[in-house]
Protein backbone atom coordinates (compact mmCIF):
# COMPACT_ATOMS: atom_id res chain seq x y z
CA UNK A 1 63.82 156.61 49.13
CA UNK A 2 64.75 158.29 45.79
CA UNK A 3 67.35 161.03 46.14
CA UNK A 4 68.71 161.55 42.90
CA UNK A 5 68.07 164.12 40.73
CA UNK A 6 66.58 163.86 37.12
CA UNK A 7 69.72 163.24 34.69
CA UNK A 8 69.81 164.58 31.06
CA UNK A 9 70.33 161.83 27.98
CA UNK A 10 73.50 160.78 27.80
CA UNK A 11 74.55 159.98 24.11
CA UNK A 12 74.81 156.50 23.14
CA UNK A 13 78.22 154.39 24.90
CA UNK A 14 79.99 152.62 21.41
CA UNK A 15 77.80 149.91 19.99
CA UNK A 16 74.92 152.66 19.83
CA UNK A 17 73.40 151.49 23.40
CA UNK A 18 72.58 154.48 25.94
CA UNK A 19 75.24 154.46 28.53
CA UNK A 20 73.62 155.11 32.22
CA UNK A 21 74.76 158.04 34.55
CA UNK A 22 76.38 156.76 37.31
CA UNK A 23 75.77 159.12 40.43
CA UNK A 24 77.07 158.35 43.85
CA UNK A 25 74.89 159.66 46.18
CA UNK A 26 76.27 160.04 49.94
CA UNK A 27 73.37 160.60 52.57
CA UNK A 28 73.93 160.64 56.23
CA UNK A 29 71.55 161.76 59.14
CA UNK A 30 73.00 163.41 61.73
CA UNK A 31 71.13 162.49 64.50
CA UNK A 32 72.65 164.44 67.48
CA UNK A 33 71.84 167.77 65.28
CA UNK A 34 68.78 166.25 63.53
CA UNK A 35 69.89 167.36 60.45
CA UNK A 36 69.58 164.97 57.31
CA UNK A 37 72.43 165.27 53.80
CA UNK A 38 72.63 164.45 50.69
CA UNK A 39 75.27 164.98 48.09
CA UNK A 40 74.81 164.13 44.60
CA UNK A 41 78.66 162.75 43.24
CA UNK A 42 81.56 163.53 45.06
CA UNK A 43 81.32 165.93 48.01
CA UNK A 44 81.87 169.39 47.39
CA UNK A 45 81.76 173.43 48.04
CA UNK A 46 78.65 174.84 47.31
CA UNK A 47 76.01 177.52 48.17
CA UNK A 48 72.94 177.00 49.42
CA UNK A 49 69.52 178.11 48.85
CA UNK A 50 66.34 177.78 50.87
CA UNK A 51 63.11 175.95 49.12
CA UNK A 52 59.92 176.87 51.22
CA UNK A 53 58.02 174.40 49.17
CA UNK A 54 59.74 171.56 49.69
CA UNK A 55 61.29 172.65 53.50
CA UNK A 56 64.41 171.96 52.34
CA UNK A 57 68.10 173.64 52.20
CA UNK A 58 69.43 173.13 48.24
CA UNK A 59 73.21 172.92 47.53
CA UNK A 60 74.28 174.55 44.49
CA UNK A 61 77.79 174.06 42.63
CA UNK A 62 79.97 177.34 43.55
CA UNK A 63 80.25 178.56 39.74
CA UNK A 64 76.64 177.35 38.19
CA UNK A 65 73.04 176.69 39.12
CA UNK A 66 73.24 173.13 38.78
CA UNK A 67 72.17 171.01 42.04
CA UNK A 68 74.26 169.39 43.76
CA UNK A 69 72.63 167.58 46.71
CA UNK A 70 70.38 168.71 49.13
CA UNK A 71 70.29 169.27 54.02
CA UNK A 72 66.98 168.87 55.60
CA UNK A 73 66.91 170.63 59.17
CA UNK A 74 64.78 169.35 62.03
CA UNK A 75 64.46 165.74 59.79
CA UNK A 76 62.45 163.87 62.28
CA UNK A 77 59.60 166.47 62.06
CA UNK A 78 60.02 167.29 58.44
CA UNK A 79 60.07 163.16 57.80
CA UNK A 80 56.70 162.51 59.88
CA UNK A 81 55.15 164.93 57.29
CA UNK A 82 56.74 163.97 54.33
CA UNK A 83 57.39 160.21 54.14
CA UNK A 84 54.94 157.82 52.59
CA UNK A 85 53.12 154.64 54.20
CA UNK A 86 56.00 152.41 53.17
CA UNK A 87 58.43 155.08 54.96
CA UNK A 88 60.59 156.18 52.49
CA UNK A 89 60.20 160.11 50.66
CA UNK A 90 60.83 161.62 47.12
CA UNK A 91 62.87 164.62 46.87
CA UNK A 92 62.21 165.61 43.33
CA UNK A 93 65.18 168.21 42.62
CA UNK A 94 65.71 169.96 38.82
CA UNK A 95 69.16 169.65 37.73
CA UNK A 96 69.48 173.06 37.65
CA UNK A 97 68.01 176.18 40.16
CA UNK A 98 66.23 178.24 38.42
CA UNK A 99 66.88 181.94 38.82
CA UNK A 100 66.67 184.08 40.95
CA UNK A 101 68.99 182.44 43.78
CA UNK A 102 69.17 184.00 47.13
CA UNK A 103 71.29 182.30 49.43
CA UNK A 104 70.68 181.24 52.73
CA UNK A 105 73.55 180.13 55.61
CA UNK A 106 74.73 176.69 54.55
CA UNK A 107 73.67 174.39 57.72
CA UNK A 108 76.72 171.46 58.04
């Protein structure tokens, strides 16, 4: 399952070598409410925005547009029609929302 979002280059660590992001990604599904998170980094406030084409909820930092993580509602229907053969699903997020953002009730 890939989660994370696409990172931009990071300039080169000393000794001229990229240095790689390191994201901590939390996910956790919460069965009894069927509801499935993810946070990209360390948990935080954010607003959230509906994304009919992927059926998912977005979470947006509170002063930018930049994504950070990501709630599925009703997961065990939305994973029987999403998940590949192998059972695992791509959620491929940009960094950033692009405008215009309306906001939808943050589920959570």
């Amino acid at each position: 399952m890939s989660t994370n979002p696409p990172m931009p280059p990071i300039p080169p660590a000393a000794g001229g070598a990229p240095a790689e992001p390191k994201i901590e990604t939390f996910t956790q599904h919460d069965t009894e409410r069927d509801l499935f998170h993810c946070s990209y980094g360390p948990i935080q406030p954010g607003r959230a925005v509906w994304d009919p084409e992927r059926e998912v909820q977005v979470r947006l930092d509170m002063h930018s547009q930049r994504v950070i993580g990501f709630s599925i509602p009703e997961f065990t229907k939305w994973y029987e029609k999403h998940a590949d053969p192998e059972g695992g699903f791509e959620m491929d997020l940009p960094d950033f929302w692009p405008e215009p953002v309306e906001e939808t009730p943050a589920e959570g």
